[in-house]
N, C-alpha and C. Protein backbone atom coordinates (compact mmCIF):
# COMPACT_ATOMS: atom_id res chain seq x y z
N UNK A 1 1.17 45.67 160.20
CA UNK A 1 2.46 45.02 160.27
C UNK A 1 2.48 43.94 161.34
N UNK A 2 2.21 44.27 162.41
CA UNK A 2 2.06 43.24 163.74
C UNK A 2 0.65 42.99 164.14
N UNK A 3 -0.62 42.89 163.11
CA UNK A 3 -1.54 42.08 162.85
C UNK A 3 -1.81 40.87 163.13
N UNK A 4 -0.97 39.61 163.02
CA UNK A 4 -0.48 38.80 163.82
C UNK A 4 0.04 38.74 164.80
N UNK A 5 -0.09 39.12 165.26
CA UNK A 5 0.88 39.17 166.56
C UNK A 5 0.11 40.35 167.65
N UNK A 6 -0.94 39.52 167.81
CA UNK A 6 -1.49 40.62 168.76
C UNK A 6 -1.71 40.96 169.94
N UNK A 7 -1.48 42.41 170.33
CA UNK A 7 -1.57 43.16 171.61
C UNK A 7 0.28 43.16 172.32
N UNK A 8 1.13 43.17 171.31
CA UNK A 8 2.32 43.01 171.40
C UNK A 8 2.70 44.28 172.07
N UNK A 9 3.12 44.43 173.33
CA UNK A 9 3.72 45.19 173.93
C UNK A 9 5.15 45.67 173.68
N UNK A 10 5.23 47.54 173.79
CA UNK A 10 6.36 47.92 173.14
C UNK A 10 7.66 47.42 173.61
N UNK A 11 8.12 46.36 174.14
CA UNK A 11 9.10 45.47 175.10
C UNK A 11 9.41 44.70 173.66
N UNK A 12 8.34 44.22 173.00
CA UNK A 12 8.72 43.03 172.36
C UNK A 12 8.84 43.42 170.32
N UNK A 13 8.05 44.77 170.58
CA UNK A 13 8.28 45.59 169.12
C UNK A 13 7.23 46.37 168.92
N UNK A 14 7.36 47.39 167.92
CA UNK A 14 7.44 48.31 167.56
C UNK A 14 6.94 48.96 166.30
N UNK A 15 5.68 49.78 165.87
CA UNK A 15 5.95 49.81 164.24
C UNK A 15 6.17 52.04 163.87
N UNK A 16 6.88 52.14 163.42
CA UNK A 16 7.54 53.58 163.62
C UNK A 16 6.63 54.25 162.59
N UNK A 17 5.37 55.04 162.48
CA UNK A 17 4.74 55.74 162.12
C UNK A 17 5.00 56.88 160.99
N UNK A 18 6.22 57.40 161.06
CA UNK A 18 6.87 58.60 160.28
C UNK A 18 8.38 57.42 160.37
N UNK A 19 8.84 56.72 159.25
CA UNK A 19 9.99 56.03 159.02
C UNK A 19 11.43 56.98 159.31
N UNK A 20 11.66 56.59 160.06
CA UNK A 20 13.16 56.97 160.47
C UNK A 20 14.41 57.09 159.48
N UNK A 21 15.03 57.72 159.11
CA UNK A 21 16.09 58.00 158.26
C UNK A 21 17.35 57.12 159.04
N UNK A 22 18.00 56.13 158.58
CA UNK A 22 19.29 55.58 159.26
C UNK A 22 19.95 55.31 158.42
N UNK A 23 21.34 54.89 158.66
CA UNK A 23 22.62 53.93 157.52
C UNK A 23 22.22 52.73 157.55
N UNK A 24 22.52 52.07 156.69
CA UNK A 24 22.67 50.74 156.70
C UNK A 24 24.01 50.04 156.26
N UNK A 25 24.57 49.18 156.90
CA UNK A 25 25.87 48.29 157.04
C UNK A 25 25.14 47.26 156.05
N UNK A 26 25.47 46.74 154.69
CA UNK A 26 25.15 46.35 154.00
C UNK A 26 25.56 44.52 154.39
N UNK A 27 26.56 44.92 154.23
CA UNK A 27 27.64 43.19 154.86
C UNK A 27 26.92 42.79 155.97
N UNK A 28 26.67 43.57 156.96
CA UNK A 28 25.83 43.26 158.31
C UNK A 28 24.57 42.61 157.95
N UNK A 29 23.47 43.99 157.13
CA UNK A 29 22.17 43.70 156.71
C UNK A 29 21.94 42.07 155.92
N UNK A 30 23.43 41.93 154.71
CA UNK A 30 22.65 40.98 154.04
C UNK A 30 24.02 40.46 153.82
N UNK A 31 24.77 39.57 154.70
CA UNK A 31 25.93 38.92 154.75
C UNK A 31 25.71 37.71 153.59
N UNK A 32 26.67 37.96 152.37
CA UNK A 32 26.75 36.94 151.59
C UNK A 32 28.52 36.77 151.48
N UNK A 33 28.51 35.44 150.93
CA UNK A 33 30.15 34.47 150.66
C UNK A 33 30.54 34.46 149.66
N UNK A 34 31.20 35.26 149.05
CA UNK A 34 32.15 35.15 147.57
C UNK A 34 32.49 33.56 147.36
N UNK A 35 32.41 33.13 146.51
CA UNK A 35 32.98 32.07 145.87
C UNK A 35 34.49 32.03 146.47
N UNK A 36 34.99 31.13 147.02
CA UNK A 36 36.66 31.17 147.22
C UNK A 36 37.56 30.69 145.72
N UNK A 37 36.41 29.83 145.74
CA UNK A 37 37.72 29.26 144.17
C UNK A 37 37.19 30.00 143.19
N UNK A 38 37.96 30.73 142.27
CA UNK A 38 37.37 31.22 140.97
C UNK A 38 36.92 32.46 141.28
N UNK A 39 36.70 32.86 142.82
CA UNK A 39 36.38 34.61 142.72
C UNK A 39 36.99 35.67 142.35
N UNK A 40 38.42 35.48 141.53
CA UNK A 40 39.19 36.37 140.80
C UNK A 40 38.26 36.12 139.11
N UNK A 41 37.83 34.84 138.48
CA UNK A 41 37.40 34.42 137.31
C UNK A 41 36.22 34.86 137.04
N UNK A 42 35.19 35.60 137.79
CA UNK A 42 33.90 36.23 138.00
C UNK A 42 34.11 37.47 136.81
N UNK A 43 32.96 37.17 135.91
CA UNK A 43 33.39 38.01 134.35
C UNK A 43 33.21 39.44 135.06
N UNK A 44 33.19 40.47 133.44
CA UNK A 44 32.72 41.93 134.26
C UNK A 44 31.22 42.04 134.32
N UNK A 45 30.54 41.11 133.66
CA UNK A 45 28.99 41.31 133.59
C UNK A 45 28.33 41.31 135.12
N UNK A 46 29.01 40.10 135.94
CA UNK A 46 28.70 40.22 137.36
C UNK A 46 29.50 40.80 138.29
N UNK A 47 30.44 41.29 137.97
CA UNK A 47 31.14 41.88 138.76
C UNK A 47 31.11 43.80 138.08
N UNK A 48 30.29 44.16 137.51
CA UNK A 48 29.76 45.43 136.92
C UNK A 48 28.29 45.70 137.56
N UNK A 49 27.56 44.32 137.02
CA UNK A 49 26.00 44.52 137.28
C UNK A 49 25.63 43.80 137.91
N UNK A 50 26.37 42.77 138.90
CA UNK A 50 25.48 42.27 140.49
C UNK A 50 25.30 43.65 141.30
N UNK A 51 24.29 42.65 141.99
CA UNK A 51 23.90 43.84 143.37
C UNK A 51 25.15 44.31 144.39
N UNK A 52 25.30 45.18 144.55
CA UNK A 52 26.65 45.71 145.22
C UNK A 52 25.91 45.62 147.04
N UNK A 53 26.15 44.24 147.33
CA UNK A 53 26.35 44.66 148.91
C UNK A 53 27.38 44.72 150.13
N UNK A 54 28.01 45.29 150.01
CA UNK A 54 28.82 45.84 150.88
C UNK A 54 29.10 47.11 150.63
N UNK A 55 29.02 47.95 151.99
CA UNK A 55 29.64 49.72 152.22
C UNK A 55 28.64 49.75 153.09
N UNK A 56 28.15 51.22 153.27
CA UNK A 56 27.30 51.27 153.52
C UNK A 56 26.21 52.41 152.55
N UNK A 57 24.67 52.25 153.52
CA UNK A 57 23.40 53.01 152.37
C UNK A 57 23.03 53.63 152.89
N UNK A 58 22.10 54.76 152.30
CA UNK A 58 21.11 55.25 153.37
C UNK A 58 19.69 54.38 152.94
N UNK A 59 18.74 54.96 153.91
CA UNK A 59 17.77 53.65 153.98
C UNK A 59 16.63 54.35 155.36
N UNK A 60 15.55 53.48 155.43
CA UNK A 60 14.97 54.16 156.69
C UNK A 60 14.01 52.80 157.51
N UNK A 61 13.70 53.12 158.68
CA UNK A 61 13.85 52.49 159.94
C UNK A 61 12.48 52.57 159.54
N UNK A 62 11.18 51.33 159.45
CA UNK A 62 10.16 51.58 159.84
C UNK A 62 9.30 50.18 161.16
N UNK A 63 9.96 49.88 161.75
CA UNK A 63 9.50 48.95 163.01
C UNK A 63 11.01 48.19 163.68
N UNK A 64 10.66 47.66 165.17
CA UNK A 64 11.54 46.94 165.66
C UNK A 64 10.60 45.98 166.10
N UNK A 65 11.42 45.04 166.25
CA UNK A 65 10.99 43.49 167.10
C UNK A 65 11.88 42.89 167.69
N UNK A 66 11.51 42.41 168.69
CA UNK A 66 12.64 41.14 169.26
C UNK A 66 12.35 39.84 169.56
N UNK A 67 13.69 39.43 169.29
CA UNK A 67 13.64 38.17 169.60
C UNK A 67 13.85 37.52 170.79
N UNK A 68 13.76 36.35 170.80
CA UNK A 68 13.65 35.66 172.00
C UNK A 68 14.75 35.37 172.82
N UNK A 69 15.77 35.90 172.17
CA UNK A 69 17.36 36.03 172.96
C UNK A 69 17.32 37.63 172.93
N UNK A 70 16.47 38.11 172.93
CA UNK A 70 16.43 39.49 173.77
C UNK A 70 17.02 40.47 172.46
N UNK A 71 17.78 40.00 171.35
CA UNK A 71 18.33 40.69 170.49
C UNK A 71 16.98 41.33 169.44
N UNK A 72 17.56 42.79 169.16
CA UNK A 72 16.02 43.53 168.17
C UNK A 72 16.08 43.07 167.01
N UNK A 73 15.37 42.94 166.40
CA UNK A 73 15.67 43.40 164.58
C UNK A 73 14.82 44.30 164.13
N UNK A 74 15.36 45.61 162.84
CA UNK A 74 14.81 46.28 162.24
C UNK A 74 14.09 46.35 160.66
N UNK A 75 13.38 46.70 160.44
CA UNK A 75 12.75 46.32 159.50
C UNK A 75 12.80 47.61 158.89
N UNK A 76 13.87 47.64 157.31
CA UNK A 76 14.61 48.50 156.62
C UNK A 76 13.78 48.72 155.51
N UNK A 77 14.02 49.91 154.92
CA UNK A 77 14.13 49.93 153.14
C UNK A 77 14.81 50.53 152.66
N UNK A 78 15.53 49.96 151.24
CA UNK A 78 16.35 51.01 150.90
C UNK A 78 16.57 50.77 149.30
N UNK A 79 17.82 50.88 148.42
CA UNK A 79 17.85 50.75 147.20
C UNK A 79 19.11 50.36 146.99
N UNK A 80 19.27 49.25 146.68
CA UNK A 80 20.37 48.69 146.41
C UNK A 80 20.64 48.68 144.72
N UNK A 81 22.16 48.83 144.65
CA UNK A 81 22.42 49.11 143.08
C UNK A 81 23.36 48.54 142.73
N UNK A 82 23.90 48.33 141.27
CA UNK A 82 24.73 47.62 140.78
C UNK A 82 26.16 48.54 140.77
N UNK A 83 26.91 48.05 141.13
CA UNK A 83 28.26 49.12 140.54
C UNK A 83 28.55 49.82 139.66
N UNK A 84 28.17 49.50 138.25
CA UNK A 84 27.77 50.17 137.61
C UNK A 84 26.63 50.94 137.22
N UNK A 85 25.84 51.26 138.13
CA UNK A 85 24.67 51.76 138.54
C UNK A 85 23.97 52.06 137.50
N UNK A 86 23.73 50.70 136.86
CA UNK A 86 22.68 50.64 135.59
C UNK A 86 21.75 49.94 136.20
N UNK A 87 21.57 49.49 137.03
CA UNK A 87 20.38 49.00 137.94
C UNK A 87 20.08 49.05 139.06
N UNK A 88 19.02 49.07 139.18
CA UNK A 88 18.88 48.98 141.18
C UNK A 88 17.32 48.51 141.23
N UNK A 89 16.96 47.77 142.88
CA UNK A 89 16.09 47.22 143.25
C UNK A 89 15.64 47.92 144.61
N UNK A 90 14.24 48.33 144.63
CA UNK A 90 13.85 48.63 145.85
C UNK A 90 13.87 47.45 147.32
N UNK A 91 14.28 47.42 148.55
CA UNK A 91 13.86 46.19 148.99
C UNK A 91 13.49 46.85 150.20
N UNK A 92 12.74 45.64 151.21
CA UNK A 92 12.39 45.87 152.84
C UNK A 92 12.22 44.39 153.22
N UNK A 93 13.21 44.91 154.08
CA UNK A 93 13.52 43.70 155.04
C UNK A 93 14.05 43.97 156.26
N UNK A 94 13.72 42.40 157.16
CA UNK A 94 14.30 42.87 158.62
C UNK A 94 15.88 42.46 158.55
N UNK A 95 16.85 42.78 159.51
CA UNK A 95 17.84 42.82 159.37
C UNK A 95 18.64 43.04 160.92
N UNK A 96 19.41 42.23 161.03
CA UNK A 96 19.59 42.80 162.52
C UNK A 96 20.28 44.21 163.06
N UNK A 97 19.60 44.62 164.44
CA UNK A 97 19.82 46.29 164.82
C UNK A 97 21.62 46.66 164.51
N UNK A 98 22.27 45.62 164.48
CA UNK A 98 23.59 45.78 164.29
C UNK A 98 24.38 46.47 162.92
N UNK A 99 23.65 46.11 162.14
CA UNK A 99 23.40 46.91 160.80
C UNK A 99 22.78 48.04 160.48
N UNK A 100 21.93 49.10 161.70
CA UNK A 100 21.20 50.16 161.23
C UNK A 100 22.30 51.15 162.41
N UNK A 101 22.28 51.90 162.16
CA UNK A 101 22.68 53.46 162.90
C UNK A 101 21.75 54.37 162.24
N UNK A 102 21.18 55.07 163.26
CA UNK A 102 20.43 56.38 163.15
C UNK A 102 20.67 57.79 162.42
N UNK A 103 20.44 58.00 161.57
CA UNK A 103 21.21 58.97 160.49
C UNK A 103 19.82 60.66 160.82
N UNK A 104 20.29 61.72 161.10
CA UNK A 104 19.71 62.97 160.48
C UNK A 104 19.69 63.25 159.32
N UNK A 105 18.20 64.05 159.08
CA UNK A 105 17.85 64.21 157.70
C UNK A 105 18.99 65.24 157.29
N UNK A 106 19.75 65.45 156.36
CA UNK A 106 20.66 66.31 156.08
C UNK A 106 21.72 66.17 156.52
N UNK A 107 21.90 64.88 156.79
CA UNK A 107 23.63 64.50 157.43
C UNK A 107 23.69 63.18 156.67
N UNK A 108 25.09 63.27 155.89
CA UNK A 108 25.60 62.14 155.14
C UNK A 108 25.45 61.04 155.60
């Protein structure tokens, strides 16, 4: 993972060995903008079977890094689904720490 980036001291990141179980803040993770004009006119096809991001997920923690304003980011995976949960996509991505909280295995 941090192959590039070498001899990176745990100050500057991190790669988590056994992936961590956390929430994910979806709006946080992957902040997108509704259309203002016409976002009532959005058929049911996309508003059934787009990707539903906002609420929150579960998901798991596998590295941190930081940046150069001192702020971390985490590097997630999880499964995002359609509202009508006729689809879903695996993803991993970094995302900032502001979007992850630490979740126990067996706690909602």
């Amino acid at each position: 993972m941090f192959e590039h980036w070498p001899d990176i001291p745990p100050s500057l990141g991190r790669e988590i060995t056994s992936p961590r179980p956390v929430t994910i803040d979806l709006g946080t993770a992957i902040p997108t903008h509704s259309p203002t004009f016409g976002a009532n006119e959005l058929s049911l096809r996309v508003r059934a079977g787009g990707l539903e991001l906002s609420g929150r997920i579960e998901g798991h923690l596998h590295a941190w890094a930081r940046a150069n304003n001192g702020a971390w980011i985490g590097l997630i995976s999880c499964t995002l689904e359609t509202p009508n949960r006729l689809g879903k996509i695996q993803i991993t991505q970094w995302c900032s720490q502001r979007a992850i909280t630490p979740r126990n295995e067996g706690t909602p």
